[in-house]
Every structure is written in C-alpha cells, then in structure tokens.
C-alpha atoms as a PDB file:
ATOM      1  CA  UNK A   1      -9.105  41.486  -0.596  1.00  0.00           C
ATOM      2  CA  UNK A   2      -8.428  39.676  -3.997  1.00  0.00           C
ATOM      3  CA  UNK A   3      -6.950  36.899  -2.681  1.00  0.00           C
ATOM      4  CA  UNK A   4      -9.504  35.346  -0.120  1.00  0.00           C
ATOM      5  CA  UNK A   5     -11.987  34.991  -2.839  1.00  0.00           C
ATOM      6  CA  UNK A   6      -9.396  32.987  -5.579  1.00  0.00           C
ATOM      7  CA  UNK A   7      -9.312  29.673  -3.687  1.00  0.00           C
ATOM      8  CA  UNK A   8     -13.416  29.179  -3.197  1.00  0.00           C
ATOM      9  CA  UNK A   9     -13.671  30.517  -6.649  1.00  0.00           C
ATOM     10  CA  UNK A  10     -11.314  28.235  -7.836  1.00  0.00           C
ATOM     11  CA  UNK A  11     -12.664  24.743  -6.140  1.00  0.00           C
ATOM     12  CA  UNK A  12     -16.200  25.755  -6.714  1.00  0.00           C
ATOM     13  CA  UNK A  13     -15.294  25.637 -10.305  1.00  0.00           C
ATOM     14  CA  UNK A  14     -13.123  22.589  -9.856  1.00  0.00           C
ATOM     15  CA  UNK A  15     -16.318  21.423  -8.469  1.00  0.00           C
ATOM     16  CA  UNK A  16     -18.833  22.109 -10.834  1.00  0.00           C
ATOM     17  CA  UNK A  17     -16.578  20.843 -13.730  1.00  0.00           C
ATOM     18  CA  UNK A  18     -16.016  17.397 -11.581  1.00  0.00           C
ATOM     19  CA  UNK A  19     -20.197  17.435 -11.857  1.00  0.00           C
ATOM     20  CA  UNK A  20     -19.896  17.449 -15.631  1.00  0.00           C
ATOM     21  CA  UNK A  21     -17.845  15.403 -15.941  1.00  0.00           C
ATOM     22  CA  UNK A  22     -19.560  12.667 -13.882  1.00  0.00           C
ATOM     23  CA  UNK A  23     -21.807  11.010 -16.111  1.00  0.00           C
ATOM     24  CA  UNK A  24     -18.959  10.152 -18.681  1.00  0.00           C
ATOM     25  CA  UNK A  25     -16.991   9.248 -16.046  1.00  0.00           C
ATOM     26  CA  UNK A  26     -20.129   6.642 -15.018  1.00  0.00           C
ATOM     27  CA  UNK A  27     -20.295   5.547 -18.883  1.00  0.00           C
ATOM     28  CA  UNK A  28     -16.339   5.178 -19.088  1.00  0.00           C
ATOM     29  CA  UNK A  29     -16.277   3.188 -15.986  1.00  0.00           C
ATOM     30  CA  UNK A  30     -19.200   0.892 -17.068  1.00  0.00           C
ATOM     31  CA  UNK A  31     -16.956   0.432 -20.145  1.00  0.00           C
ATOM     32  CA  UNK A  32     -13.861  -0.930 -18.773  1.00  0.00           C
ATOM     33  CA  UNK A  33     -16.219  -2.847 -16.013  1.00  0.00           C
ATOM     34  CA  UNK A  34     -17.470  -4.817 -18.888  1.00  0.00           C
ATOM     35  CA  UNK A  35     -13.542  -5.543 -20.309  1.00  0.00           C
ATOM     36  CA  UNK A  36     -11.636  -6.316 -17.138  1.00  0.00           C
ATOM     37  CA  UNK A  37     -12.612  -9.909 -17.091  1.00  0.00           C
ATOM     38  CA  UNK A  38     -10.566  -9.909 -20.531  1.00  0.00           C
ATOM     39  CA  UNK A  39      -7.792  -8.389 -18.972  1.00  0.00           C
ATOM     40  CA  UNK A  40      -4.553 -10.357 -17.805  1.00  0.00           C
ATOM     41  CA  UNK A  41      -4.978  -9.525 -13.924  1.00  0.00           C
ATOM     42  CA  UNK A  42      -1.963  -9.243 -11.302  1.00  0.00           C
ATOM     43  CA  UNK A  43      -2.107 -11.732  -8.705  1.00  0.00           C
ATOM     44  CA  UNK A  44      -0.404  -9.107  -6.429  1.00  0.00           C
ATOM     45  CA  UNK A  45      -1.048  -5.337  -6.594  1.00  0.00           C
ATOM     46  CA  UNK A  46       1.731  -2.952  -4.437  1.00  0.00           C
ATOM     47  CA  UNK A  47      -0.098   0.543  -3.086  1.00  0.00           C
ATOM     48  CA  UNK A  48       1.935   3.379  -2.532  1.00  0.00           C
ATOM     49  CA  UNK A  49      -1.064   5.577  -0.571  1.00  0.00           C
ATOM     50  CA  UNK A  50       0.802   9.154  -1.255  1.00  0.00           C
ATOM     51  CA  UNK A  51      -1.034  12.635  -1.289  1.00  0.00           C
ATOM     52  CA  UNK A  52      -3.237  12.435   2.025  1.00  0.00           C
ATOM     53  CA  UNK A  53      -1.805  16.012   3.327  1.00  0.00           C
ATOM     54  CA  UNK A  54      -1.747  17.675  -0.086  1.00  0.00           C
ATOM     55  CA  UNK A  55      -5.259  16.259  -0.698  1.00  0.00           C
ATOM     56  CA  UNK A  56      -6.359  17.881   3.021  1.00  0.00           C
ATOM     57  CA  UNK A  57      -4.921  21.105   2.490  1.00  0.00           C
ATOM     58  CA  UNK A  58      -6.711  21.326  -1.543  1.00  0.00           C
ATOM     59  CA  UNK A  59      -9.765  20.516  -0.173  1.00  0.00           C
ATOM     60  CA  UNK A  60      -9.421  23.061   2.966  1.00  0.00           C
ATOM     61  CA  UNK A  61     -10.139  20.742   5.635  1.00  0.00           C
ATOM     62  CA  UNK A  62      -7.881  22.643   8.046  1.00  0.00           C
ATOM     63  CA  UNK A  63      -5.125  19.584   9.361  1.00  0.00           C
ATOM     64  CA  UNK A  64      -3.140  16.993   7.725  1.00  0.00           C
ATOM     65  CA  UNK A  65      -4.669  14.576   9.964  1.00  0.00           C
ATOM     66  CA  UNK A  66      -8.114  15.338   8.526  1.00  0.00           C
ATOM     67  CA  UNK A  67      -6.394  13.873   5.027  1.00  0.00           C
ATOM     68  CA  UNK A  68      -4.751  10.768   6.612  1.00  0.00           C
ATOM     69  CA  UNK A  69      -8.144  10.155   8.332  1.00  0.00           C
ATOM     70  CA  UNK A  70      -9.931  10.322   4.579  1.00  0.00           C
ATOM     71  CA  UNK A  71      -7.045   8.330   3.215  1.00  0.00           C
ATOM     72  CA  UNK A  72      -7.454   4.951   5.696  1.00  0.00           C
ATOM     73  CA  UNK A  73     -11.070   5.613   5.069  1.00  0.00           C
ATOM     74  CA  UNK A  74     -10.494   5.360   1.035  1.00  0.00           C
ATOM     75  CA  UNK A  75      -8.516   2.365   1.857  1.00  0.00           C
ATOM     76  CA  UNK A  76     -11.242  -0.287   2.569  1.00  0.00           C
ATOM     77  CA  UNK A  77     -13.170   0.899  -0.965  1.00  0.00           C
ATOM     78  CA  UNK A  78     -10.170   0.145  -2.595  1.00  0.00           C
ATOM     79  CA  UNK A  79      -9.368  -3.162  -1.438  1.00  0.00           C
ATOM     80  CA  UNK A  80     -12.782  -4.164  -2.114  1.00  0.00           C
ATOM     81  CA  UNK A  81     -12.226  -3.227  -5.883  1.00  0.00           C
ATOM     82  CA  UNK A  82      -9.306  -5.364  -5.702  1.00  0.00           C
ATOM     83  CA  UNK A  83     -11.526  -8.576  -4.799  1.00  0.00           C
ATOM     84  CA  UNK A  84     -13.709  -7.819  -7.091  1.00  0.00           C
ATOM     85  CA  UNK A  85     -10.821  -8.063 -10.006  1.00  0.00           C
ATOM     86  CA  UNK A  86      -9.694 -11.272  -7.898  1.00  0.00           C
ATOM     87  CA  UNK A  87      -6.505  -9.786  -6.973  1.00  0.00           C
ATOM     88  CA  UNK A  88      -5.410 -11.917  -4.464  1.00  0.00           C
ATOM     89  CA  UNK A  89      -2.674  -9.796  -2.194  1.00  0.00           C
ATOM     90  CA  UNK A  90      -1.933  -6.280  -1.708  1.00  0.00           C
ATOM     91  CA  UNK A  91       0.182  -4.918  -0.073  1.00  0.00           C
ATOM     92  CA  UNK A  92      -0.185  -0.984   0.824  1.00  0.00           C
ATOM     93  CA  UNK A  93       2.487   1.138   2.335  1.00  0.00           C
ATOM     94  CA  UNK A  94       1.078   2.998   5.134  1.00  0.00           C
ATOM     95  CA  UNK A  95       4.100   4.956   7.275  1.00  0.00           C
ATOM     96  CA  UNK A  96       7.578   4.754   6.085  1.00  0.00           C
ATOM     97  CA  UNK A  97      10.856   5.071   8.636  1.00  0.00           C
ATOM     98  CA  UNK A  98      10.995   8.568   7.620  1.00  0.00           C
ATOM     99  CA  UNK A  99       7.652   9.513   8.218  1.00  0.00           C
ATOM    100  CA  UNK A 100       8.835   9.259  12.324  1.00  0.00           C
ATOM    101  CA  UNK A 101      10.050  12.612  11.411  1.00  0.00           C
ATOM    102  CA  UNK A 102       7.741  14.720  10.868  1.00  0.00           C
ATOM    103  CA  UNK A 103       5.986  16.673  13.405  1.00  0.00           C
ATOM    104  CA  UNK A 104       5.395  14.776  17.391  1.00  0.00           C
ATOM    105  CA  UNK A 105       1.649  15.657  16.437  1.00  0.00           C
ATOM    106  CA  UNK A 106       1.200  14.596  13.531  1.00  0.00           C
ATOM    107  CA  UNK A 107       3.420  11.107  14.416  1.00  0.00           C
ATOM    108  CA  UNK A 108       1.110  10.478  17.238  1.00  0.00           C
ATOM    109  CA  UNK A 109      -1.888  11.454  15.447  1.00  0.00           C
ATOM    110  CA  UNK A 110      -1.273   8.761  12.341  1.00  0.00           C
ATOM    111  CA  UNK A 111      -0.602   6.018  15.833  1.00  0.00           C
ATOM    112  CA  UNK A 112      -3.755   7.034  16.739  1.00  0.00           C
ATOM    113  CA  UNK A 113      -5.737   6.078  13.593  1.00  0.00           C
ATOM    114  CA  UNK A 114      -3.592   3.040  12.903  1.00  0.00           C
ATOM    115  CA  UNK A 115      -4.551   2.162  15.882  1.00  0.00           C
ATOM    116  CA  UNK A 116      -8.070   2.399  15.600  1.00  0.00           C
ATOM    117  CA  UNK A 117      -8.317   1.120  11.857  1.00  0.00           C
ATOM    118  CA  UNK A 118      -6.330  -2.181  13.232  1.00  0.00           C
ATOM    119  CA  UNK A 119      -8.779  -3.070  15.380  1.00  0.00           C
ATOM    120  CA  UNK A 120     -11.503  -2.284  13.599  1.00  0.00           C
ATOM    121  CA  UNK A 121      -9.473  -4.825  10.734  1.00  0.00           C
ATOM    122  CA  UNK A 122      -9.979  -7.369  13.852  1.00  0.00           C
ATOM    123  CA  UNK A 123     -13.668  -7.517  13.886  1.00  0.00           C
ATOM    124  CA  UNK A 124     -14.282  -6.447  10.482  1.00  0.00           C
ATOM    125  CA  UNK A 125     -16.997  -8.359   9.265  1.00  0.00           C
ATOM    126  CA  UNK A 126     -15.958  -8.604   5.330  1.00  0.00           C
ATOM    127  CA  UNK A 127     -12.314  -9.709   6.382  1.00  0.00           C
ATOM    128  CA  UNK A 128     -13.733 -12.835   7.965  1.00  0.00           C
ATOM    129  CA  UNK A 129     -16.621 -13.159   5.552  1.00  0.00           C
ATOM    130  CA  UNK A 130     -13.857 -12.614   2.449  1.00  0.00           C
ATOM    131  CA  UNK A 131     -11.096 -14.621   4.461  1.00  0.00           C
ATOM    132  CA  UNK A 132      -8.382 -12.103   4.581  1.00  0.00           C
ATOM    133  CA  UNK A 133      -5.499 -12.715   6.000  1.00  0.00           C
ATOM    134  CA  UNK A 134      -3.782  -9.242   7.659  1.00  0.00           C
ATOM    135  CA  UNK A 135       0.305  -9.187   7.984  1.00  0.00           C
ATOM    136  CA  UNK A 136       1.825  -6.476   9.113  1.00  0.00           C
ATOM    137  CA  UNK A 137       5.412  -5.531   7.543  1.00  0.00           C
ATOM    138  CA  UNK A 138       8.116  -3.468   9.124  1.00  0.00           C
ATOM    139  CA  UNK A 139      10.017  -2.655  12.042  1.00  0.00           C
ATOM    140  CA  UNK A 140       6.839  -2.910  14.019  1.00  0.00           C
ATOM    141  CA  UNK A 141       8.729  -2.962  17.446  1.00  0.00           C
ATOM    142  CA  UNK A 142       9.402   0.881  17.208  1.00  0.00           C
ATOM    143  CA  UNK A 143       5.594   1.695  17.195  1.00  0.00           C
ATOM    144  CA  UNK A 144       3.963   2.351  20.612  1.00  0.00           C
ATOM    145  CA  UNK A 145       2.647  -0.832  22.454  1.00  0.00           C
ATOM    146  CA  UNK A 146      -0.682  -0.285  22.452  1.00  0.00           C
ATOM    147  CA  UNK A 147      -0.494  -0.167  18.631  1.00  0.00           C
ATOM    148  CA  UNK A 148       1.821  -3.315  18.714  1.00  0.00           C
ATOM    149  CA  UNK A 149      -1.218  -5.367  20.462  1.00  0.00           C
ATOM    150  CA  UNK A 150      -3.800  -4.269  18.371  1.00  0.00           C
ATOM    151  CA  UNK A 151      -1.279  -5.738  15.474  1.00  0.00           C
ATOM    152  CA  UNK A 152      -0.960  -8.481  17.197  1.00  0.00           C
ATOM    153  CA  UNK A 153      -4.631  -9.354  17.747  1.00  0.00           C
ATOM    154  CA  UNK A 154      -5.354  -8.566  14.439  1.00  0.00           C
ATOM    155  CA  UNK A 155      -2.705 -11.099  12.952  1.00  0.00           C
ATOM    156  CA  UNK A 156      -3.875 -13.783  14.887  1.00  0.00           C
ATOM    157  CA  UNK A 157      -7.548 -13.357  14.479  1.00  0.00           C
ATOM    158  CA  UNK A 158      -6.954 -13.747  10.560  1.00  0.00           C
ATOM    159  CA  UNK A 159      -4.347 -16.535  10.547  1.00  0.00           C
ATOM    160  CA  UNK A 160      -6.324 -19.082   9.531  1.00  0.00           C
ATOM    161  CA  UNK A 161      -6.876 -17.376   6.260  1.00  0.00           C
ATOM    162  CA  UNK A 162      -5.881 -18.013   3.196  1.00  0.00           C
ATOM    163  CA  UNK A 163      -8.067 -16.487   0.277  1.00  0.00           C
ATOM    164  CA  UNK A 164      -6.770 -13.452  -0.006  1.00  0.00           C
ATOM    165  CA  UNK A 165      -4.047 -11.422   1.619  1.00  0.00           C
ATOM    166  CA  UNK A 166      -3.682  -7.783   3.013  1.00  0.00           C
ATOM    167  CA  UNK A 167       0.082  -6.966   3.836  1.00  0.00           C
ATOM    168  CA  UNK A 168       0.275  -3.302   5.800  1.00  0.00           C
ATOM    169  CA  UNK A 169       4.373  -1.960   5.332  1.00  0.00           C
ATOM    170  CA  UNK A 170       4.041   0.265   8.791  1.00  0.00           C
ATOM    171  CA  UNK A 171       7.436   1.709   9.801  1.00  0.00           C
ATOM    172  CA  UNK A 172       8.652   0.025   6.930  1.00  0.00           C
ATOM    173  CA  UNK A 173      11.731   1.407   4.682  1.00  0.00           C
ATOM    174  CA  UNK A 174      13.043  -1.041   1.364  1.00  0.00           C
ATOM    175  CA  UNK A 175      16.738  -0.979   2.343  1.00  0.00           C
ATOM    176  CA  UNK A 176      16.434  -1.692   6.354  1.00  0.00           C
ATOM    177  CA  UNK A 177      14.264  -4.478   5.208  1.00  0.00           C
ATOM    178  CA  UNK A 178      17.046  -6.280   3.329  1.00  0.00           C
ATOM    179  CA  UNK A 179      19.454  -5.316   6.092  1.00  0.00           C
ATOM    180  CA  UNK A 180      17.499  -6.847   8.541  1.00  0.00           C
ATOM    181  CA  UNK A 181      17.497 -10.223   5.802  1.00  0.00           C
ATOM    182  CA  UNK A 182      20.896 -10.216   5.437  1.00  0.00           C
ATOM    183  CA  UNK A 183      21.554  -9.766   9.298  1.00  0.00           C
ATOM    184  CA  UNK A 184      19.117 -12.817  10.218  1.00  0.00           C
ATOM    185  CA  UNK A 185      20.685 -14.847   7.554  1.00  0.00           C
ATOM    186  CA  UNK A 186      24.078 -14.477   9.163  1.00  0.00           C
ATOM    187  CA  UNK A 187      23.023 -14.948  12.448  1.00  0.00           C
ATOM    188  CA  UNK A 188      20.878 -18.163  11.672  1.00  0.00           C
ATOM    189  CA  UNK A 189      24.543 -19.087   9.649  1.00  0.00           C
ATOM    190  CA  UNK A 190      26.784 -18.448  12.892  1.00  0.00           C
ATOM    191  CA  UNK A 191      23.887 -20.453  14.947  1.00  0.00           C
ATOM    192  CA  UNK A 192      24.475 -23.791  13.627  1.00  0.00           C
ATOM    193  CA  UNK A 193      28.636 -22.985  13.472  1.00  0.00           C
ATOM    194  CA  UNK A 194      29.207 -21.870   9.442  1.00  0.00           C
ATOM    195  CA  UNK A 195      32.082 -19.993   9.318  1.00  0.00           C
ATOM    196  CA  UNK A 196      31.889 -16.848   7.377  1.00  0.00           C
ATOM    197  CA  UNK A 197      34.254 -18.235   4.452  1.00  0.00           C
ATOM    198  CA  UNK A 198      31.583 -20.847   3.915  1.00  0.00           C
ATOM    199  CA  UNK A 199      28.823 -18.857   4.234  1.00  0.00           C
ATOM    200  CA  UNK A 200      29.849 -16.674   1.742  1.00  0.00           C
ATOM    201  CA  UNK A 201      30.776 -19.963  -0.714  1.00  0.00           C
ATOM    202  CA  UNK A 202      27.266 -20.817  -0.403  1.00  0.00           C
ATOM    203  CA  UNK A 203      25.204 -17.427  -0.658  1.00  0.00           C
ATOM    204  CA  UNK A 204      22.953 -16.496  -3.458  1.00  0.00           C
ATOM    205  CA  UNK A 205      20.255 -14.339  -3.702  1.00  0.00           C
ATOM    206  CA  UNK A 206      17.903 -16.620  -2.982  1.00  0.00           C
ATOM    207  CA  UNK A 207      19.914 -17.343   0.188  1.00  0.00           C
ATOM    208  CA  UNK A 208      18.121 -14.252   2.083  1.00  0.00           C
ATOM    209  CA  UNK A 209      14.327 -14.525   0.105  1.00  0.00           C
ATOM    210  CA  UNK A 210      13.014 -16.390   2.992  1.00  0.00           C
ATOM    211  CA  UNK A 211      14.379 -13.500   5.709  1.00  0.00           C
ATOM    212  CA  UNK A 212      12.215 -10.802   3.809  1.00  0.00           C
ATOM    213  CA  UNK A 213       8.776  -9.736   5.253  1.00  0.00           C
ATOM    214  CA  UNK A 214       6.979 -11.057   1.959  1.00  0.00           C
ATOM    215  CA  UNK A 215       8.677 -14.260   2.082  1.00  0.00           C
ATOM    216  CA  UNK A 216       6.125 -17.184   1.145  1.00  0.00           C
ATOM    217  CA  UNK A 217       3.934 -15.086  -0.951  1.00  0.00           C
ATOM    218  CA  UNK A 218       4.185 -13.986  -5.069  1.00  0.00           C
ATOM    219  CA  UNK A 219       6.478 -10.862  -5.600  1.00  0.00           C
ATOM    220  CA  UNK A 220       4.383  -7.665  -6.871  1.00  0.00           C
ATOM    221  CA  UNK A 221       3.265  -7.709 -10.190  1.00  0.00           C
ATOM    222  CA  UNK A 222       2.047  -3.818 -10.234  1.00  0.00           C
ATOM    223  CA  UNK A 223       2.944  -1.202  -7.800  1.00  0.00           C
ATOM    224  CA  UNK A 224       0.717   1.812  -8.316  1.00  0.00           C
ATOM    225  CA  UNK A 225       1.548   5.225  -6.391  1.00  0.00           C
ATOM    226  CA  UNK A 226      -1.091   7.926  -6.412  1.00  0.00           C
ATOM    227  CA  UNK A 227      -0.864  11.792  -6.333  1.00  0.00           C
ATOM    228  CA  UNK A 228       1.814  12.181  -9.118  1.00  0.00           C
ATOM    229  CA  UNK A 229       5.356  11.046  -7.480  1.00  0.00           C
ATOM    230  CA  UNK A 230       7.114   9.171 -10.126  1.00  0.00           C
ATOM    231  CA  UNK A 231       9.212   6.866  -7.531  1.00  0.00           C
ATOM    232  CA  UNK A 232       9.167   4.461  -5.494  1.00  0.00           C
ATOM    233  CA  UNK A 233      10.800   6.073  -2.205  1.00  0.00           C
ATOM    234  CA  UNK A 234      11.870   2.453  -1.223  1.00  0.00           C
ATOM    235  CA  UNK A 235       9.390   0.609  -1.336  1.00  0.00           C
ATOM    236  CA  UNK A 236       9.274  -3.354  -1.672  1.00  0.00           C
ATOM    237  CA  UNK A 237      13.085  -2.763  -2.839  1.00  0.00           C
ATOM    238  CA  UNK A 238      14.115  -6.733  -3.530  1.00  0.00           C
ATOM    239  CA  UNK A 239      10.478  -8.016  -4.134  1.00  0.00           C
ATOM    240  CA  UNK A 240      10.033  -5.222  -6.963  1.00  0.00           C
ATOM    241  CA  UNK A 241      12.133  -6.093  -9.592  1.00  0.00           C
ATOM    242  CA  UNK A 242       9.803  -7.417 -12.383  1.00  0.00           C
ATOM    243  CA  UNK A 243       7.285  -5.197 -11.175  1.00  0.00           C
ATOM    244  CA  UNK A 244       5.473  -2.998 -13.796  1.00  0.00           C
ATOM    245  CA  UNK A 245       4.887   0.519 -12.626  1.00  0.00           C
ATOM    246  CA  UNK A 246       1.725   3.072 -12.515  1.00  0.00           C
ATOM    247  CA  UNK A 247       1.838   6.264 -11.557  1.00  0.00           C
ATOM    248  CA  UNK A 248      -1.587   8.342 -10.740  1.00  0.00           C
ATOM    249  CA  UNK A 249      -2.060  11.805 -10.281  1.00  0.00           C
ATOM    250  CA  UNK A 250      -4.854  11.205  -8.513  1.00  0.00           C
ATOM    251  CA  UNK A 251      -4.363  11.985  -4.525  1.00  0.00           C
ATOM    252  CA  UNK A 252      -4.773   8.675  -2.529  1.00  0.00           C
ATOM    253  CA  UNK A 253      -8.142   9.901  -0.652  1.00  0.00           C
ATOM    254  CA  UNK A 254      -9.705  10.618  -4.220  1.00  0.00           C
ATOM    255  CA  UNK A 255      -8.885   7.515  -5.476  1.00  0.00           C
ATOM    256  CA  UNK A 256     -11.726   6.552  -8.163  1.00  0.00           C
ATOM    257  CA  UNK A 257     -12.450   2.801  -9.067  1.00  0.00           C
ATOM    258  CA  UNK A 258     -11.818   4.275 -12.835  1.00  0.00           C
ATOM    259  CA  UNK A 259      -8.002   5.093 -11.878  1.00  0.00           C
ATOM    260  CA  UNK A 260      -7.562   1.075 -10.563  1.00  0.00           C
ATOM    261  CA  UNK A 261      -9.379   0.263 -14.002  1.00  0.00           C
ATOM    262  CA  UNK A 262      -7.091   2.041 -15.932  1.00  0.00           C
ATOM    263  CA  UNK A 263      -3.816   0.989 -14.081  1.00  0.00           C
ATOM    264  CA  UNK A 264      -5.148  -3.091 -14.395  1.00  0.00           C
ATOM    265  CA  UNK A 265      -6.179  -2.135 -18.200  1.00  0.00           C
ATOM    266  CA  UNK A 266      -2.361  -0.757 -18.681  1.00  0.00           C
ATOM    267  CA  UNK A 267      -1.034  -3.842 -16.858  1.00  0.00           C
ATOM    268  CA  UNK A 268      -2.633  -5.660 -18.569  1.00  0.00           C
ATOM    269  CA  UNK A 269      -1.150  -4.179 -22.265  1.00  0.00           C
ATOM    270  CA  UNK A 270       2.300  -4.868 -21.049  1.00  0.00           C
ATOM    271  CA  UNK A 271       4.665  -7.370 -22.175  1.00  0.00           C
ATOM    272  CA  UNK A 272       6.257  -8.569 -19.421  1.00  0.00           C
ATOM    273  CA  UNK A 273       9.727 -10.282 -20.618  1.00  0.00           C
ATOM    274  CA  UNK A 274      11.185 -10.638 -17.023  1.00  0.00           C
ATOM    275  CA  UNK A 275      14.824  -9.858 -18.448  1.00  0.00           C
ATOM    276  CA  UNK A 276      14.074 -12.459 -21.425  1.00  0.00           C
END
C-alpha cells in the first residue's frame, strides 16, 4: 500500500539531507563559538522545553513517553552550554498545572522520570563539581510523595551553592503563582493585625516580589521556547516583563548547541529600553 512506504521514505530523506548538511552546520557553529564571548550574555535564560511528544511520534519511537524520556535527557547538554556562555540561572519549565490532564499514563509516567532525573540531580557529579544550586518552583505539594522527597533531598544537598542556579517550574502555572503571592502577602498582613484598608494604602507591586518562587534572584532576561509555539502559555508571568523573546522551531529533544547560539547572538542584537 502507498502509504506505509511515504513516512520511511520521507525521514530517510530528512535524514540524509540532515547528513549534508552537517559539516556546515560544524563550520557555522565554530563561527559563532568564536563570537559569543563578544556577545552581551543574559545573566538568566527562561526554557520553555515544548515538542517532546511531537518530536516522539516524527521520529516513530512508538510512545510519548519515549520523547519526554529524550527530552530530560537533552536537558543536561543544554545546561552545560549554558555554563559554558556563563549564564548563571535557568530556569526550565518542566510540567505545567495543565499537563495533570492529560492521560493517568502518561501523568504517572512523566512522575516517574522526574523522579528518577531528581535524584540523579542529587548525586550528580558536575552539579557539585559546577556548584549548582537546584530549586524547585510550583505547587510541588500536588506531586506524589515519593517525588516530593526526592525534591527535597535534592534541594538540600545543593543549598550551599551559589555559582550558578537551576530553577525546575514542576506543576507550575504563571497566574496561580501570583495568586499564591498575593494570598501569602495578605495573610503575612492579617498576621501581625493590618487591617485591609491599610494594607491596601501601602501595596505596590513590589509589595508581593518577595512571595514569588523566583524571589531573591535576577528576573529572566531571555525566555526561549522550542518546537515553534509562539507563546508563552504562562510562564514566569510577573518575572517576564522585560524579557526578550525566542522562539525555535526546533523540537526540545533536538535541541542543537547552534539554536542556543543563535538565540544568545539575537539577544544579544537587541536594544533593550526596559519601557525607557
């Protein structure tokens, strides 16, 4: 039948032209190697991690959890390129609030993995070598408990760290994060006896910064999202707002260190007025 033979046909040539490709891609990347010390850098770099299913079921490899599997593997290379660029947080959105709907077995099988990736963060020998501090943002209580230890462990086995910082959003969403400011802020307010009339005298936006999950740390100064979604589904809501923007069509898994070259060499053309 015609059709069973159009989809190997089509990635073997996908494939082939990918190997042609390759050595300009190796020149290209030497290229912009040599430049990025030129570049202006961004102290903090926000990673939306999108395209893990669509890049499983392109490459044929028969369940979405095979792509969220290559996607948490992708993620370590990444950071690494980071470092190198002396980036000194990221912050990557792994599982948003709406992700707890998709299927039971897909839910449990991303627990799973974070799971196993946590603790592997715990005894990872380049986060200790690199000093790497490891936060985890969200509404963490609503993951399973075994999960919640491993989080645990791996927070306080890097909190003496202070080089560089890894901040995981994990049943995170932008607008229950600065619900959940404004709510602690209030309740902190009504502690200590503050009616609501002065409360409200008082309150500026910089009343609730130290309530959000970032708070302490420099706002995102680039927030790239891979596999061609031009949005930001919520993420880092407040913390965004002078952010620049970089969109990849690149699935997350298939990431290449000449993508994160391209988006720090477009960061680094922009003039950022910050409303001035």
């Amino acid at each position: 039948m015609p059709g069973r033979g159009t989809r190997p046909a089509s990635e073997l040539w996908r494939r082939v032209k990918a190997l042609i490709k390759w050595p300009f891609y190796a020149v290209y990347q030497r290229r912009l190697e040599s430049k990025v010390r030129t570049w202006r850098l961004p102290e903090h770099i926000g990673l939306i991690m999108d395209g893990n299913r669509r890049f499983a079921r392109q490459q044929g490899l028969g369940n979405v959890s095979a792509g969220h599997f290559r996607g948490a593997e992708k993620l370590w290379e990444v950071l690494n390129w980071c470092y190198e660029a002396d980036v000194s947080t990221v912050t990557v959105w792994s599982m948003s609030l709406d992700n707890f709907n998709r299927s039971a077995k897909e839910v449990q099988a991303l627990f799973d993995l974070f799971e196993e990736k946590t603790r592997e963060l715990t005894n990872h020998d380049d986060v200790h070598q690199k000093g790497i501090r490891v936060r985890f943002l969200g509404q963490v209580e609503l993951l399973p408990e075994s999960l919640q230890t491993a989080i645990r462990e791996a927070e306080a086995a890097t909190s003496g760290y202070d080089r560089y910082r890894l901040n995981i959003a994990m049943a995170y969403g932008g607008r229950e994060e600065i619900a959940s400011a404004f709510r602690n802020y209030l309740l902190d307010n009504s502690a200590v006896g503050r009616s609501l009339d002065e409360v409200a005298d008082e309150f500026s936006a910089s009343s609730i910064e130290r309530y959000l999950y970032t708070s302490g740390q420099p706002e995102p100064d680039l927030i790239l999202r891979t596999s061609g979604e031009v949005r930001l589904s919520g993420f880092l809501l407040w913390q965004s707002t002078y952010s620049e923007y970089y969109f990849c069509d690149t699935h997350w898994p298939a990431l290449r260190k000449i993508d994160l070259l391209r988006a720090l060499r477009s960061y680094s053309s922009r003039q950022r007025r910050r409303g001035r």
